[in-house]
Protein backbone atom coordinates (compact mmCIF):
# COMPACT_ATOMS: atom_id res chain seq x y z
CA UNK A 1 0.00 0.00 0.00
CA UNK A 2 1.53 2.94 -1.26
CA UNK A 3 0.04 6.90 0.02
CA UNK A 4 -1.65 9.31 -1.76
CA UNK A 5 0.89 11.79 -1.86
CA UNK A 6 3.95 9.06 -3.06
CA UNK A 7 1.18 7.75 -6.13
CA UNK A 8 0.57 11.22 -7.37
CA UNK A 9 4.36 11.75 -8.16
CA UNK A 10 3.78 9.43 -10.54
CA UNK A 11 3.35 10.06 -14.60
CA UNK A 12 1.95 6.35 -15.25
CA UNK A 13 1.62 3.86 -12.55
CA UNK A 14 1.68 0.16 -14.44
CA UNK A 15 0.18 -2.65 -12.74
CA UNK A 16 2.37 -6.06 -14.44
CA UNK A 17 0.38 -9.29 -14.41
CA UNK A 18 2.54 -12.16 -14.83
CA UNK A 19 0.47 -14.00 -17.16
CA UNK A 20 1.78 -17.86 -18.21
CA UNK A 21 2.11 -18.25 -22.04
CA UNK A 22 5.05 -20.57 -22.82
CA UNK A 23 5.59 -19.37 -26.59
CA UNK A 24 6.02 -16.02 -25.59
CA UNK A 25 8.18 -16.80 -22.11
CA UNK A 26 10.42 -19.26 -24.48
CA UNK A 27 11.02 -16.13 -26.76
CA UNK A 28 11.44 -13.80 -24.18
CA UNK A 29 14.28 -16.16 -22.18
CA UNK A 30 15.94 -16.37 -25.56
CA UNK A 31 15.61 -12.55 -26.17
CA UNK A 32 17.24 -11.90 -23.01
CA UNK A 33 19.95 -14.63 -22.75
CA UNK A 34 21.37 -13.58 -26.38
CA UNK A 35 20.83 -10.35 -25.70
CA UNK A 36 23.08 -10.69 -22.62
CA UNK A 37 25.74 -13.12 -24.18
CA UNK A 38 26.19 -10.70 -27.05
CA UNK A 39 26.66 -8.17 -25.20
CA UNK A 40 29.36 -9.26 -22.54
CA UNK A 41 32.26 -7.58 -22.99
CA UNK A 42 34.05 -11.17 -23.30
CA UNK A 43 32.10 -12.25 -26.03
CA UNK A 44 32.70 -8.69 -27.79
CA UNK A 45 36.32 -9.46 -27.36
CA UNK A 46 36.09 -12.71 -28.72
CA UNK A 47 34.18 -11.52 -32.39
CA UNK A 48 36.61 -8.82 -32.60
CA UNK A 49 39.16 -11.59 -32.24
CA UNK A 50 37.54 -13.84 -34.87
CA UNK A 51 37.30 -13.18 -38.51
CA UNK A 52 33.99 -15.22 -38.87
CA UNK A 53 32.14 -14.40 -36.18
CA UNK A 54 28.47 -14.96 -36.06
CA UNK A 55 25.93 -12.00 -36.84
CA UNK A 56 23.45 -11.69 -34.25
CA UNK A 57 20.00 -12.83 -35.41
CA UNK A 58 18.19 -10.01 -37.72
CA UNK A 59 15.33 -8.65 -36.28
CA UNK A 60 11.87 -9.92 -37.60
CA UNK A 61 10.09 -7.99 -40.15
CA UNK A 62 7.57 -5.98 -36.89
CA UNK A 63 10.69 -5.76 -34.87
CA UNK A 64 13.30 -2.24 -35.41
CA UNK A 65 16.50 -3.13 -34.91
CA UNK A 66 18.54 -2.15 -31.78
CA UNK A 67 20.64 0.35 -32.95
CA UNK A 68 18.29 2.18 -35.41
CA UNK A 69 16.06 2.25 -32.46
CA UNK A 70 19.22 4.06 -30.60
CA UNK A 71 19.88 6.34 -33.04
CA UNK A 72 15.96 7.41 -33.43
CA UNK A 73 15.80 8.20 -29.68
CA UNK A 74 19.00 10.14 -29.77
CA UNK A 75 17.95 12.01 -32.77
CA UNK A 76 14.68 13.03 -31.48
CA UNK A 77 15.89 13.93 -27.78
CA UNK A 78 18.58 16.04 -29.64
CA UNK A 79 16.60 17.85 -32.43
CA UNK A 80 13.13 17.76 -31.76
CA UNK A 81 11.62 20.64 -29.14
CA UNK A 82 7.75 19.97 -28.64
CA UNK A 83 5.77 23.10 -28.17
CA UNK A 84 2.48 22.44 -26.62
CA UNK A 85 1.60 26.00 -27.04
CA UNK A 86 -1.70 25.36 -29.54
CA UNK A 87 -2.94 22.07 -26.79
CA UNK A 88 -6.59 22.30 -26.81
CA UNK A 89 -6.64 22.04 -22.88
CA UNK A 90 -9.90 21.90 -22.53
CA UNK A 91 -10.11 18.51 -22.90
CA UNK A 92 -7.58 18.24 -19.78
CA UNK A 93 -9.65 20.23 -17.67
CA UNK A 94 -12.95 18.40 -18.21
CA UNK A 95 -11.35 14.87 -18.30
CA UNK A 96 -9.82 16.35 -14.22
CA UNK A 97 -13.33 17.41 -13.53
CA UNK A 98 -15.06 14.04 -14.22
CA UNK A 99 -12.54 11.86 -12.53
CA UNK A 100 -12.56 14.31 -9.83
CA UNK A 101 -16.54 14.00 -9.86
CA UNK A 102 -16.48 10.16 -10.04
CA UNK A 103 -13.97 9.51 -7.38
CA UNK A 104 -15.42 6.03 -5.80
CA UNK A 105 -12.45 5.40 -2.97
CA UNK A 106 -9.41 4.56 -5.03
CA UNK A 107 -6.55 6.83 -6.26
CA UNK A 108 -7.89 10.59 -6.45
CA UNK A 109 -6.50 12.40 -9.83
CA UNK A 110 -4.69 15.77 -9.00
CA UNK A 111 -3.72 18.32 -10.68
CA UNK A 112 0.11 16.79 -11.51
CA UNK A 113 -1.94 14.12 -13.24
CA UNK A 114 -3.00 16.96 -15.61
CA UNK A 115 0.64 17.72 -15.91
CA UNK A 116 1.43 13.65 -17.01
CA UNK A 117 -0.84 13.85 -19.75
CA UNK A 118 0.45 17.09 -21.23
CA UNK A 119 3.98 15.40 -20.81
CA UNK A 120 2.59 12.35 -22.33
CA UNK A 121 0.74 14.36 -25.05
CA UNK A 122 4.43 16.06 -25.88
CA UNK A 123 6.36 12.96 -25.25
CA UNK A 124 4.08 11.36 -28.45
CA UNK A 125 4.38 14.37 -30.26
CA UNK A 126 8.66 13.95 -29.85
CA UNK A 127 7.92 10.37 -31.15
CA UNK A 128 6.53 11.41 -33.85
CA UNK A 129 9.40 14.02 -34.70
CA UNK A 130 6.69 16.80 -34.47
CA UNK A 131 7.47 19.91 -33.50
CA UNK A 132 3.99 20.69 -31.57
CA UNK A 133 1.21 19.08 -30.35
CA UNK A 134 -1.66 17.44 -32.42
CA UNK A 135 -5.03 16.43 -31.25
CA UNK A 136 -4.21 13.20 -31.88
CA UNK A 137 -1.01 13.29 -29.05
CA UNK A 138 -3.92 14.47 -26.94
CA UNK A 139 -5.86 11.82 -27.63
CA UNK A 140 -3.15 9.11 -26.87
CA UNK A 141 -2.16 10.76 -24.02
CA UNK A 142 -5.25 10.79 -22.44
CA UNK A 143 -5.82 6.68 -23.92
CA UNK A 144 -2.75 5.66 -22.05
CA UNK A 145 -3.31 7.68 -18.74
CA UNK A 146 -6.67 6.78 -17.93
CA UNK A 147 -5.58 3.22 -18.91
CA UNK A 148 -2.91 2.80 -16.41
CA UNK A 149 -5.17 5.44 -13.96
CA UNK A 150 -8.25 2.57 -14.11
CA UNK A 151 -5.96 -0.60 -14.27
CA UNK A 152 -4.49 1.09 -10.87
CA UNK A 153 -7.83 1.66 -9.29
CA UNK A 154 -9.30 -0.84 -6.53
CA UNK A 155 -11.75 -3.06 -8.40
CA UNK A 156 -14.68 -1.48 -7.06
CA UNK A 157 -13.93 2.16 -8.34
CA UNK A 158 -12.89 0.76 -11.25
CA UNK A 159 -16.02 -1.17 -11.70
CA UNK A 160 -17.56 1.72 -11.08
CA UNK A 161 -15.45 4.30 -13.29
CA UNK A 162 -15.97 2.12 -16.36
């Protein structure tokens, strides 16, 4: 049981189910274990050492691989400055005022939880490369918030939020 005032500090709070699928748990052990033996310093040594070293596996056709991924984030953290100047806040304020309205006993939004989604609403924006702030940023920004808000919520205010 975490307080009030320690949740609201929070952009997104995430609540992780462990759910049992062995497909995906098989992929993800390999995922990690390559991802770790490839990257030990030893085994860098070792395919610097060798002419004919293996490649690592290429990424599957939904997957971006690892370093263009890198050099995406870089790129956008370094060049891109999101202006949420034109943000139709209105949608902000009366997405506040319902929660606020609705509260049934689980976490109460505050104002910094106004904040998140305009940092989430920018944040998409950036990932975009975009310079400002579309309605549709809005939009996602408010989809992802009030999904982790909910998901967070005991199960009778969330029951009675939907």
């Amino acid at each position: 049981e975490m307080t009030q005032p320690i949740l609201q500090r929070f952009d997104l709070l995430y609540v992780i189910r462990d759910e049992v699928d062995a497909v995906r748990d098989q992929q993800l052990a390999d995922f990690v274990l390559n991802s770790h033996v490839l990257n030990h310093p030893t085994t860098q040594k070792e395919a610097a050492a060798t002419p004919e070293a293996p490649e690592p596996a290429a990424p599957s056709a939904d997957q971006i691989p690892q370093e263009l991924l890198r050099k995406y984030i870089l790129y956008a953290r370094d060049n891109i400055r999101v202006s949420a100047s034109q943000l139709n806040t209105e949608m902000f304020a009366q997405l506040y005022a319902d929660l606020r309205r609705e509260h049934h006993g689980g976490v109460v939004i505050s104002v910094r939880h106004i904040e998140s989604m305009i940092r989430l609403a920018e944040a998409h924006a950036k990932l975009h490369l975009r310079e400002y702030v579309r309605k549709s940023d809005a939009d996602a920004a408010v989809a992802l918030f009030l999904h982790c808000f909910l998901n967070t919520q005991k199960y009778q205010a969330k029951r009675a939020m939907r």
